[in-house]
C-alpha atoms as a PDB file:
ATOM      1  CA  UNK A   1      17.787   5.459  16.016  1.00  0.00           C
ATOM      2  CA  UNK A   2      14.583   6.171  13.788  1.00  0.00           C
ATOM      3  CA  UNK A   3      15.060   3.914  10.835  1.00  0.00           C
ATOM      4  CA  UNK A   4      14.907   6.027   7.596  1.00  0.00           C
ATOM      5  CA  UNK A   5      11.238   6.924   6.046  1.00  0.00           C
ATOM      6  CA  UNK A   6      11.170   7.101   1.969  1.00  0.00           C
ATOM      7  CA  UNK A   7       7.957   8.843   0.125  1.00  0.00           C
ATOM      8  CA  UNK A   8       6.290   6.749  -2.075  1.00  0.00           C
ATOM      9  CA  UNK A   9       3.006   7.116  -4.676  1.00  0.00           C
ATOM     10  CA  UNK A  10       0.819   3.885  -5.056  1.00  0.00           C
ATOM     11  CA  UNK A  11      -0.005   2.066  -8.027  1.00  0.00           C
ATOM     12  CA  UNK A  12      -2.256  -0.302  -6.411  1.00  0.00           C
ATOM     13  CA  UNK A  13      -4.606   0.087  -3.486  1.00  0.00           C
ATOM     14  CA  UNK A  14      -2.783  -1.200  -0.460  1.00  0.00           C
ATOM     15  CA  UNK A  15      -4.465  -2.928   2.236  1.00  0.00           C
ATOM     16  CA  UNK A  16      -2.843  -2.469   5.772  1.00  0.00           C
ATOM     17  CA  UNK A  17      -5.166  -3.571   8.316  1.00  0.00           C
ATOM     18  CA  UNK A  18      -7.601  -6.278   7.520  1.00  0.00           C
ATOM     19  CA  UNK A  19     -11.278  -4.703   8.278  1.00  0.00           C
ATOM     20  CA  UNK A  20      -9.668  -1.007   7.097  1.00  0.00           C
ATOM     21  CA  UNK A  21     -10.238   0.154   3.897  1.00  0.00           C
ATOM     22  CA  UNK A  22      -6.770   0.315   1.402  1.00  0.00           C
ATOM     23  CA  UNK A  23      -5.150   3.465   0.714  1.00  0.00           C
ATOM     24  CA  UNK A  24      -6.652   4.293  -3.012  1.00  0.00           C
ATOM     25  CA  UNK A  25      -4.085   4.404  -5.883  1.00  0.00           C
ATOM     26  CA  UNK A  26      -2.196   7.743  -6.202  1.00  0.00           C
ATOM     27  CA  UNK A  27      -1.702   8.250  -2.431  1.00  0.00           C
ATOM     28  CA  UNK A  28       1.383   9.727  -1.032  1.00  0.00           C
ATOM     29  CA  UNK A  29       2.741   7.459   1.713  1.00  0.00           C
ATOM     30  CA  UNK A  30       5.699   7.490   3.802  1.00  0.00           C
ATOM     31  CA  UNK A  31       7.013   4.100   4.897  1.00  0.00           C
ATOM     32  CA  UNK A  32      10.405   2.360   6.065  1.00  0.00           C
ATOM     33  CA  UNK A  33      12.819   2.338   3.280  1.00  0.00           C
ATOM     34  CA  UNK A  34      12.383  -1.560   3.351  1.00  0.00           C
ATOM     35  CA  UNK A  35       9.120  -1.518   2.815  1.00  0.00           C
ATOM     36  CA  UNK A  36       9.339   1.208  -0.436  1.00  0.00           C
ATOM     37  CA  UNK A  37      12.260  -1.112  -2.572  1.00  0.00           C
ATOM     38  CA  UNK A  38       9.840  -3.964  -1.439  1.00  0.00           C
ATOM     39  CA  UNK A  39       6.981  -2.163  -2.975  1.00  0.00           C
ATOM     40  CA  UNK A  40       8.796  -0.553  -6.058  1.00  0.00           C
ATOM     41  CA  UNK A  41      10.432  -3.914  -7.305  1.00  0.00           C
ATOM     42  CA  UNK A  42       6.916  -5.525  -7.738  1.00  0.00           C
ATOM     43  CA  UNK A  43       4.851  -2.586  -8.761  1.00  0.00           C
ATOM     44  CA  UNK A  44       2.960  -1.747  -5.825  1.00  0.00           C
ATOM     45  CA  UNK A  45       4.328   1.713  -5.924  1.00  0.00           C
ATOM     46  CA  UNK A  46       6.696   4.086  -7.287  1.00  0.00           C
ATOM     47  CA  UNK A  47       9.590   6.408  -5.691  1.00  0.00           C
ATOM     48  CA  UNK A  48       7.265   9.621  -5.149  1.00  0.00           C
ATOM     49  CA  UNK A  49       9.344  12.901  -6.504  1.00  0.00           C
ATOM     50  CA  UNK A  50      10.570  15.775  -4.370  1.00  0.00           C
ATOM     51  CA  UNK A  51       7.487  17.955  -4.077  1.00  0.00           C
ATOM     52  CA  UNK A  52       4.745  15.698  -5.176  1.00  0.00           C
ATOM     53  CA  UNK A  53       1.717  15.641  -3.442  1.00  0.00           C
ATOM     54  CA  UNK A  54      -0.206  12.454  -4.650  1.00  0.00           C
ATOM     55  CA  UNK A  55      -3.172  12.630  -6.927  1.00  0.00           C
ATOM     56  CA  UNK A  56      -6.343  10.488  -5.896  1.00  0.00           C
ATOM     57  CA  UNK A  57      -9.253   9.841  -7.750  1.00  0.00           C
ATOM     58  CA  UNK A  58     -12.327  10.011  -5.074  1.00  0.00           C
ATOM     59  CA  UNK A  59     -14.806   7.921  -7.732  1.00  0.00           C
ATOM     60  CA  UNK A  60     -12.063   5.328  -8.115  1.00  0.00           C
ATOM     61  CA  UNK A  61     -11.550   4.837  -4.134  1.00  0.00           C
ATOM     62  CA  UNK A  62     -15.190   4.529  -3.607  1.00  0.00           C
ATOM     63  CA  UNK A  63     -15.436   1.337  -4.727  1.00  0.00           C
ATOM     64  CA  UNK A  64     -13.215  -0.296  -2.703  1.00  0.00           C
ATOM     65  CA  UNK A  65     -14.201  -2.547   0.119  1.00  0.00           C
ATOM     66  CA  UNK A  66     -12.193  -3.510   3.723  1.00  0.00           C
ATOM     67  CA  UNK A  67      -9.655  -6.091   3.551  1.00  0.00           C
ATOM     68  CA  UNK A  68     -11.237  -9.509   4.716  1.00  0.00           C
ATOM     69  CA  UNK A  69     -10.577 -11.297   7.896  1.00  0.00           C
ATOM     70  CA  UNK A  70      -7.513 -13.639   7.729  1.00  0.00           C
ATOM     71  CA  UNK A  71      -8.082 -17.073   7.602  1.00  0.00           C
ATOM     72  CA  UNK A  72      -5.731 -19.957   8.314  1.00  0.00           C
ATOM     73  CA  UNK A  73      -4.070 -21.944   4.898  1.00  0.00           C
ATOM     74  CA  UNK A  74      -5.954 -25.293   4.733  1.00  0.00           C
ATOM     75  CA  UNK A  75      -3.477 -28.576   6.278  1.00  0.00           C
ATOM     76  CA  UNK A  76      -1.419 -30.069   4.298  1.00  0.00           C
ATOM     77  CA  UNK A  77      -3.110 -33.634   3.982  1.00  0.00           C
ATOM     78  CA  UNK A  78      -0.253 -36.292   5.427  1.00  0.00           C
END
């Protein structure tokens, strides 16, 4: 069973692959329903309404860089 895909507009660009650029704010995404109340509770992105098609701003979006390699969190000192 497919688990359930919700549309969703973003308020902030969202990086999904480190080295790929972010999807620019106002792009309409469709992601596990998880993932969207994840999103919408801190602001990342809103509930997209039935029939919206996402609105991006191409100057905006063209100043955004890849997402950085990850790196490991320092040691805890013991």
């Amino acid at each position: 069973m497919a688990e359930e895909t919700v549309s969703v507009v973003s308020l902030r660009p969202i990086y999904e692959q480190v080295g790929k650029l972010p999807h620019p704010v106002g792009s309409l995404l469709k992601v596990p329903a998880g993932r969207a109340e994840f999103w919408i509770k801190r602001g990342i992105a809103r509930a997209a309404v039935a029939g919206e098609k996402g609105a991006i701003d191409p100057l905006a979006a063209a100043s955004l860089r890849p997402a950085p390699d990850m790196k490991a969190p320092p040691a805890n000192p013991s």
